[in-house]
C-alpha atoms as a PDB file:
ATOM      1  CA  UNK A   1      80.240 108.382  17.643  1.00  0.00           C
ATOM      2  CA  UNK A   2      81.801 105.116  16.554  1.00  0.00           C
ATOM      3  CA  UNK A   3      83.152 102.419  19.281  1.00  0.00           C
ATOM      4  CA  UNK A   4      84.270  98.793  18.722  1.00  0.00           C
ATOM      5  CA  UNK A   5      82.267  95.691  19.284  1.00  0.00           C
ATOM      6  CA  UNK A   6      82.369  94.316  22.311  1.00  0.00           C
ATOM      7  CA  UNK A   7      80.672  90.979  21.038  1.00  0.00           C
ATOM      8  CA  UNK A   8      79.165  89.323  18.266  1.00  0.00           C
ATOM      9  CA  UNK A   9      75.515  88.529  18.832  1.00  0.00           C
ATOM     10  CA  UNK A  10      74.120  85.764  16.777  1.00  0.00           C
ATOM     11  CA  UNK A  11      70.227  84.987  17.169  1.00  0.00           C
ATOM     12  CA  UNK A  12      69.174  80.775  16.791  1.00  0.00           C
ATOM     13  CA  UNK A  13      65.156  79.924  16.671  1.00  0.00           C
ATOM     14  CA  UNK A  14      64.715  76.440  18.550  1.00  0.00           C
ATOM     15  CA  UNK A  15      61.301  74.490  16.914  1.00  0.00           C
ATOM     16  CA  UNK A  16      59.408  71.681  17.851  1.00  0.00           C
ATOM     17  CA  UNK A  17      56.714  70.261  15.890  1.00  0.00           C
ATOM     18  CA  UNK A  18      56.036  67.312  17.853  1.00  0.00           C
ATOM     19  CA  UNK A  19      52.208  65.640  17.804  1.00  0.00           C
ATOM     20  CA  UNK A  20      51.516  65.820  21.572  1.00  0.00           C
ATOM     21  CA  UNK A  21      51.594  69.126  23.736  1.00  0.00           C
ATOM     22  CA  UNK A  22      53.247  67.784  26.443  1.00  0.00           C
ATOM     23  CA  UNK A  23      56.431  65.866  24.612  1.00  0.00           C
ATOM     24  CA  UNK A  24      56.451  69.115  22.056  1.00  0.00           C
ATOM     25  CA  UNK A  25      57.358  71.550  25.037  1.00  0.00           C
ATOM     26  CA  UNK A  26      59.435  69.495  26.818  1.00  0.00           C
ATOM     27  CA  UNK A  27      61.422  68.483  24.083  1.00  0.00           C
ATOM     28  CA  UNK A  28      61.997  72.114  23.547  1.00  0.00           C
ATOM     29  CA  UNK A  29      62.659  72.903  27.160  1.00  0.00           C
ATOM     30  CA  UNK A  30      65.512  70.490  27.053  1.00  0.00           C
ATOM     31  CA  UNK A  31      66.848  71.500  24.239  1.00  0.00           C
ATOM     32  CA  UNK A  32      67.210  74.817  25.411  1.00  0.00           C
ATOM     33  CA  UNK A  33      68.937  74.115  28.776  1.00  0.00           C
ATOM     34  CA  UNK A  34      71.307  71.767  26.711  1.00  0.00           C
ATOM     35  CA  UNK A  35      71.909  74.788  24.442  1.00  0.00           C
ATOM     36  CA  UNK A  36      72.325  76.806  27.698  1.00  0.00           C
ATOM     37  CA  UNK A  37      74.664  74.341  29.401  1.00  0.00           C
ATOM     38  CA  UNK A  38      77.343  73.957  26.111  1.00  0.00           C
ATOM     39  CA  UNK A  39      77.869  78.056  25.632  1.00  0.00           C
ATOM     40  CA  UNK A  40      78.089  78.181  29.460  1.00  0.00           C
ATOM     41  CA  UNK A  41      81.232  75.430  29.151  1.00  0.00           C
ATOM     42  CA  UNK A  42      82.695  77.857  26.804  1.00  0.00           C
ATOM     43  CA  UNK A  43      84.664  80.544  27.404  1.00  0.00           C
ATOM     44  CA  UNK A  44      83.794  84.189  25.876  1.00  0.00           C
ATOM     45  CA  UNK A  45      80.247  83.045  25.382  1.00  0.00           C
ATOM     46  CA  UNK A  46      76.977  84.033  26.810  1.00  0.00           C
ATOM     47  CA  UNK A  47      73.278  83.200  26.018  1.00  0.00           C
ATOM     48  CA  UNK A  48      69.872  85.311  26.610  1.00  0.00           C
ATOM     49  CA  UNK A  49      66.728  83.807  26.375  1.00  0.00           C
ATOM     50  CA  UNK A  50      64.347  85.809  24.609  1.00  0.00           C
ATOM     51  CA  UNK A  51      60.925  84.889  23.775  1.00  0.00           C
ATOM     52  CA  UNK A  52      59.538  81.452  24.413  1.00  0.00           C
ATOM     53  CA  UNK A  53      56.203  80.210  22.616  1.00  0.00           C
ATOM     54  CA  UNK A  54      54.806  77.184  23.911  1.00  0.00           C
ATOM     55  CA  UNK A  55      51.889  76.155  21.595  1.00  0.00           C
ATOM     56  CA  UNK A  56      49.006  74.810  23.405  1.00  0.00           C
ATOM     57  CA  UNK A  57      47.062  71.421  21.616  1.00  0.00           C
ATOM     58  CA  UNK A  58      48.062  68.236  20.140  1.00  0.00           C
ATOM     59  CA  UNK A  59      48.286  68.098  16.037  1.00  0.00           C
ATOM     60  CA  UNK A  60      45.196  66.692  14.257  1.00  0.00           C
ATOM     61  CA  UNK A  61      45.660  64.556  11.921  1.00  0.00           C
ATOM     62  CA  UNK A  62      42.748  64.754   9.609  1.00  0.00           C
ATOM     63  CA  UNK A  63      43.195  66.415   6.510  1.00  0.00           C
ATOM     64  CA  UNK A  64      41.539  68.961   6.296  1.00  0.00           C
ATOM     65  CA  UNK A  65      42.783  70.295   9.476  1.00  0.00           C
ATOM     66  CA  UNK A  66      44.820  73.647   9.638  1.00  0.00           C
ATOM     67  CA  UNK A  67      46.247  72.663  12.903  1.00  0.00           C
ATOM     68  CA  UNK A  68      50.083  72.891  12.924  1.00  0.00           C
ATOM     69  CA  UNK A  69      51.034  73.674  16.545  1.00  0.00           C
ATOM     70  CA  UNK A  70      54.798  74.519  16.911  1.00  0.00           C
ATOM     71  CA  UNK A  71      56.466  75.557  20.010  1.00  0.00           C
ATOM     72  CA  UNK A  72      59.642  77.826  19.605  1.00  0.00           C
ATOM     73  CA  UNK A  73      62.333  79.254  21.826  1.00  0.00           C
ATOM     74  CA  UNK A  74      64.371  82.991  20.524  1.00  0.00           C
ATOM     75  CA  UNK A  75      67.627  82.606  21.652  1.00  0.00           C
ATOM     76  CA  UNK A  76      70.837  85.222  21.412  1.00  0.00           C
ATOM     77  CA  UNK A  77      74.516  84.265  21.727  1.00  0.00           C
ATOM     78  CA  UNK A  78      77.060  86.457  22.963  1.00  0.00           C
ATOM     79  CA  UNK A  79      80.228  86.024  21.347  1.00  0.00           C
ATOM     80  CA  UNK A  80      83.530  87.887  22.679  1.00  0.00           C
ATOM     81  CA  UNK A  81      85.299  89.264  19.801  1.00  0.00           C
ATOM     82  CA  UNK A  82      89.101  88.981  19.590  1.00  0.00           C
ATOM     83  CA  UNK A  83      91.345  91.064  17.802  1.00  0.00           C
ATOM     84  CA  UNK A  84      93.265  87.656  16.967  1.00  0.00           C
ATOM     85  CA  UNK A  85      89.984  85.739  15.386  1.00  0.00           C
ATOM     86  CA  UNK A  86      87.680  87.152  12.532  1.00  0.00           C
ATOM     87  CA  UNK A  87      84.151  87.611  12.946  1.00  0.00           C
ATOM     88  CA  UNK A  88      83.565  84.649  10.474  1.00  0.00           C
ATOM     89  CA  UNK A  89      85.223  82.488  12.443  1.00  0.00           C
ATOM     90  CA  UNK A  90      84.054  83.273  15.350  1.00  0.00           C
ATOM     91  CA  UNK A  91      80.436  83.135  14.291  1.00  0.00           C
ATOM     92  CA  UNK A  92      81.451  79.601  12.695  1.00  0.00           C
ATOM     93  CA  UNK A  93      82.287  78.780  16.365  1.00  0.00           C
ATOM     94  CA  UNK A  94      79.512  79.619  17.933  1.00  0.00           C
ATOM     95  CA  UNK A  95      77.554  77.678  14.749  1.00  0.00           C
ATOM     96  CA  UNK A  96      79.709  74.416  15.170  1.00  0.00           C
ATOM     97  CA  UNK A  97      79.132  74.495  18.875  1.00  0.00           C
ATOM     98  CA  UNK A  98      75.422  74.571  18.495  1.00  0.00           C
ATOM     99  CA  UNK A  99      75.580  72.035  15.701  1.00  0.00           C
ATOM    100  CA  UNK A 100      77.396  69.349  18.007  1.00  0.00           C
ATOM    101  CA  UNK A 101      74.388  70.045  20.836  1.00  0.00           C
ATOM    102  CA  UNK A 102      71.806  66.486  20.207  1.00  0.00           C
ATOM    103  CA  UNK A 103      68.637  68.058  19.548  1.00  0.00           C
ATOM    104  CA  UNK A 104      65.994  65.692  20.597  1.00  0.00           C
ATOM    105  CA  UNK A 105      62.587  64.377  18.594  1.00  0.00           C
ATOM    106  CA  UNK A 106      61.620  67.057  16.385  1.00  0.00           C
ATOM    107  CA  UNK A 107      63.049  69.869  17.497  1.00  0.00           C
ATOM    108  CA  UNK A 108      64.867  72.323  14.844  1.00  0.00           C
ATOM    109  CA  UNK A 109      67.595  74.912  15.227  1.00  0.00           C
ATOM    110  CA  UNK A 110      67.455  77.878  13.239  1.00  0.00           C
ATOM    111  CA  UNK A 111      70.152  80.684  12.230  1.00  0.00           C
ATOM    112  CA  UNK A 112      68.830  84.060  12.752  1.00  0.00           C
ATOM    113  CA  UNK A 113      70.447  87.448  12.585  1.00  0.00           C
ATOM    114  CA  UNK A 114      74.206  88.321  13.388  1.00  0.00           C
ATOM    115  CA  UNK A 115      75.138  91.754  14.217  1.00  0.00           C
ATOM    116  CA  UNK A 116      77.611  93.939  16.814  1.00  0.00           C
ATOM    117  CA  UNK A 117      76.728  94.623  20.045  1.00  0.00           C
ATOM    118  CA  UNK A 118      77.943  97.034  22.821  1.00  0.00           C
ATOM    119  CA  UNK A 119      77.679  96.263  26.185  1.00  0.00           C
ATOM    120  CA  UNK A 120      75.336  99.472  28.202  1.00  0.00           C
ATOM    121  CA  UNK A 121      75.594 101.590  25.228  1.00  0.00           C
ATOM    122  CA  UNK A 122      74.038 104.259  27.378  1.00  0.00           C
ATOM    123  CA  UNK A 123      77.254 104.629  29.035  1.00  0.00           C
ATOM    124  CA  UNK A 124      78.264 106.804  26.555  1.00  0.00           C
ATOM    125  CA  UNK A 125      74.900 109.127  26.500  1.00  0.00           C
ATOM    126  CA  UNK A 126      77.082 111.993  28.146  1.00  0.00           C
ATOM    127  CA  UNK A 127      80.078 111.608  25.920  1.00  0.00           C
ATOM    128  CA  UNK A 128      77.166 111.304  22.762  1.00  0.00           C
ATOM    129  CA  UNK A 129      75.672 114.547  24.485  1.00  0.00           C
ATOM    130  CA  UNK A 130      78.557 116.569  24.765  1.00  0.00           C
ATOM    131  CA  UNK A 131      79.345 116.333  20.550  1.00  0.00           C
ATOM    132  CA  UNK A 132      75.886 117.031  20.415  1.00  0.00           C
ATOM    133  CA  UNK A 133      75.967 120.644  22.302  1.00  0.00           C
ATOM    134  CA  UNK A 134      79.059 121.206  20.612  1.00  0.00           C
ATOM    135  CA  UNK A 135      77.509 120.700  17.112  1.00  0.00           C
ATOM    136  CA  UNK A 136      74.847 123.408  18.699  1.00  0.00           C
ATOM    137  CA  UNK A 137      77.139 125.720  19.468  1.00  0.00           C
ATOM    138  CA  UNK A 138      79.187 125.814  16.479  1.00  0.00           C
ATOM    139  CA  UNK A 139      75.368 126.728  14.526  1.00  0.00           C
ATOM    140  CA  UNK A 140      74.846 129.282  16.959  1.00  0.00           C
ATOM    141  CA  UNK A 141      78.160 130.876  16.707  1.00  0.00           C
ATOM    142  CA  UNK A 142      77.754 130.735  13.184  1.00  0.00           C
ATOM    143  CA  UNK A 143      74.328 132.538  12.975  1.00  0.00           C
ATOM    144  CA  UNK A 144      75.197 135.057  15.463  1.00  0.00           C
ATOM    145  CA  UNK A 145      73.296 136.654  18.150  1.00  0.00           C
ATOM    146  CA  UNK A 146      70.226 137.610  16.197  1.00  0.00           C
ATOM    147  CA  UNK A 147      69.061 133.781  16.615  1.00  0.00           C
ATOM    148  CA  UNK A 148      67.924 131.358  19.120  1.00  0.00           C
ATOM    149  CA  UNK A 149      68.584 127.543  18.799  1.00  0.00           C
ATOM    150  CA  UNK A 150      66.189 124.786  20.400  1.00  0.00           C
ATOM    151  CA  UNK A 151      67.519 121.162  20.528  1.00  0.00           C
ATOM    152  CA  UNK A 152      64.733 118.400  20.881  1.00  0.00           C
ATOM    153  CA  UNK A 153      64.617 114.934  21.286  1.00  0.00           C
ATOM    154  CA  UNK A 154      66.992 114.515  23.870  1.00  0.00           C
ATOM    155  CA  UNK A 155      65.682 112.575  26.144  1.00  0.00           C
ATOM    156  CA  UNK A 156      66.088 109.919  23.511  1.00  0.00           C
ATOM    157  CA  UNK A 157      67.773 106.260  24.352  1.00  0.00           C
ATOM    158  CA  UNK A 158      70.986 105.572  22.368  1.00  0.00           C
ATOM    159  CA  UNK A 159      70.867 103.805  19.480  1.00  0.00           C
ATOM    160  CA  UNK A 160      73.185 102.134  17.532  1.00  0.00           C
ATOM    161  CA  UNK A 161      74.426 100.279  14.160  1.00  0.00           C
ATOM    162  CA  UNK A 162      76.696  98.595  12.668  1.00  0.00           C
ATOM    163  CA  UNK A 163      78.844 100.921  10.367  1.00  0.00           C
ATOM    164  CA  UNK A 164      82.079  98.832   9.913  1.00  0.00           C
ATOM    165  CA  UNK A 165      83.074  95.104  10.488  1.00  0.00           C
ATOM    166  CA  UNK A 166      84.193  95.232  13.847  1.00  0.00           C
ATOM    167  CA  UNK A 167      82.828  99.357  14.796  1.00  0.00           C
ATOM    168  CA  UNK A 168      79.420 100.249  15.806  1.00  0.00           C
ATOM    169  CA  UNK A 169      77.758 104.066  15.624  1.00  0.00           C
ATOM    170  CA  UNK A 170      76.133 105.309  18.615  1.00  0.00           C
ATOM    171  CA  UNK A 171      74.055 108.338  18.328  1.00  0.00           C
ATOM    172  CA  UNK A 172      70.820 109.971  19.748  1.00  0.00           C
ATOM    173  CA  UNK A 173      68.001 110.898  17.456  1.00  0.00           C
ATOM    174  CA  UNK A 174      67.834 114.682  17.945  1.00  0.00           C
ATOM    175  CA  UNK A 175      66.791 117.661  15.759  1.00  0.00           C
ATOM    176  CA  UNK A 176      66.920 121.589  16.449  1.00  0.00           C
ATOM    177  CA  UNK A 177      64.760 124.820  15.402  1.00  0.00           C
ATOM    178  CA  UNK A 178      66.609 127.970  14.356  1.00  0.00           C
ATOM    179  CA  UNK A 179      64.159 131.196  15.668  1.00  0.00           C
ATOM    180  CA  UNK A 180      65.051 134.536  14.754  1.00  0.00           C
ATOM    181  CA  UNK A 181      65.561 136.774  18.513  1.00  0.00           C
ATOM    182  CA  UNK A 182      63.312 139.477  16.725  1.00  0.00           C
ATOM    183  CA  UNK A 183      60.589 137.414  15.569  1.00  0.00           C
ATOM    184  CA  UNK A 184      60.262 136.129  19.483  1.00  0.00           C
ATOM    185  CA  UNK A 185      60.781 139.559  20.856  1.00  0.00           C
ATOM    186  CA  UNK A 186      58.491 141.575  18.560  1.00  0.00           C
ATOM    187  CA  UNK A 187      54.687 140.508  18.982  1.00  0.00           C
ATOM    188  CA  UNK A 188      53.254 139.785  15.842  1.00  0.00           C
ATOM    189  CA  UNK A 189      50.435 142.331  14.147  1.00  0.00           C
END
C-alpha cells in the first residue's frame, strides 16, 4: 500500500570531545536543549531524542594513550512536509536552522540520514490486512476447491519504505503454503 509522507525525518549526531568529563557532557547537554529549544520556536518541526552516550573519563594526554573519550547525543527532526515546499528545501531548512544554533567548546553537529516518515503507520494494519486476504482469496479461487491456503506471518508490525519522493510503502511481511485437500485428508502409507 503506498501513502504520502507525513514528515521528513532528518537524523543530526551531536559530539563532544572535550578533555574533562564533566565540561564534555555538559557541553553536550546544552547543546542539545539549545537544539531542542530552536525546532520548538519553529513551526512544523519536532525533535526526538534518541540515544545519548555520555563517555565516562578525562582524555590522557600521553602518547601512547588510546584514550579518546567522546560523548554523543542521536537526535531526529520532524519536518512537516508541504505540498507548496520541496523536500530539498525543506531539509535545507531544517539544516540552516541547526547551523545558526552556537554550539559550545567542542561540540560537533553531524548530518545523518533523511528519509519519509508516517505518523502510527499501524493505523493502517487493517486496511494492509484486508488487500492481504483479498490477494488470498483470489489464489484460492484460482486453485479451486481441491486446495487449502495457510497465510503466516501475520502477526507482523508494519513496515515501511520509501518508494517515491514524497510516497511511502506500507506492507506486512507475510507468506502462504498451498496444501492439496487430498494430501491432508488421505493418511499417508
Amino acid at each position: 500500500m503506498v501513502k504520502p509522507a507525513d514528515a521528513l525525518a532528518i537524523q543530526f549526531v551531536v559530539s563532544n570531545n572535550a578533555d574533562k568529563q564533566d565540561r564534555r557532557n555538559q557541553e553536550l547537554n546544552s547543546a542539545v536543549q539549545d537544539i531542542k529549544a530552536a525546532v520548538q520556536k519553529t513551526a512544523g518541526l519536532r525533535m526526538e531524542q534518541r540515544e545519548v552516550r555520555f563517555a565516562s573519563g578525562d582524555r590522557k594526554f600521553l602518547s601512547f594513550s588510546k584514550s579518546n573519550p567522546t560523548s554523543h547525543a542521536n537526535i531526529v527532526i520532524f519536518a512537516d512536509i508541504s505540498p507548496t515546499v520541496s523536500l530539498a528545501d525543506r531539509a535545507k531548512q531544517v539544516r540552516d536552522l541547526l547551523d545558526a544554533v552556537k554550539l559550545s567548546g567542542n561540540t560537533r553537529l553531524a548530518d545523518g540520514y533523511i528519509g519519509l516518515y508516517i505518523k502510527n503507520s499501524s493505523s493502517y494494519r487493517r486496511e494492509i490486512l484486508a488487500k492481504i486476504f483479498a490477494d488470498l482469496e483470489f489464489v484460492k479461487e484460482g486453485l479451486g476447491p481441491e486446495f487449502e491456503i495457510r497465510a503466516t506471518g501475520l502477526n507482523q508490525r508494519v513496515k515501511m519504505r520509501a518508494c517515491s519522493e514524497t510516497d511511502v510503502e506500507l506492507w506486512i511481511d507475510y507468506s502462504f503454503v498451498i496444501d492439496s485437500i487430498r494430501a491432508l485428508t488421505k493418511p499417508k502409507d
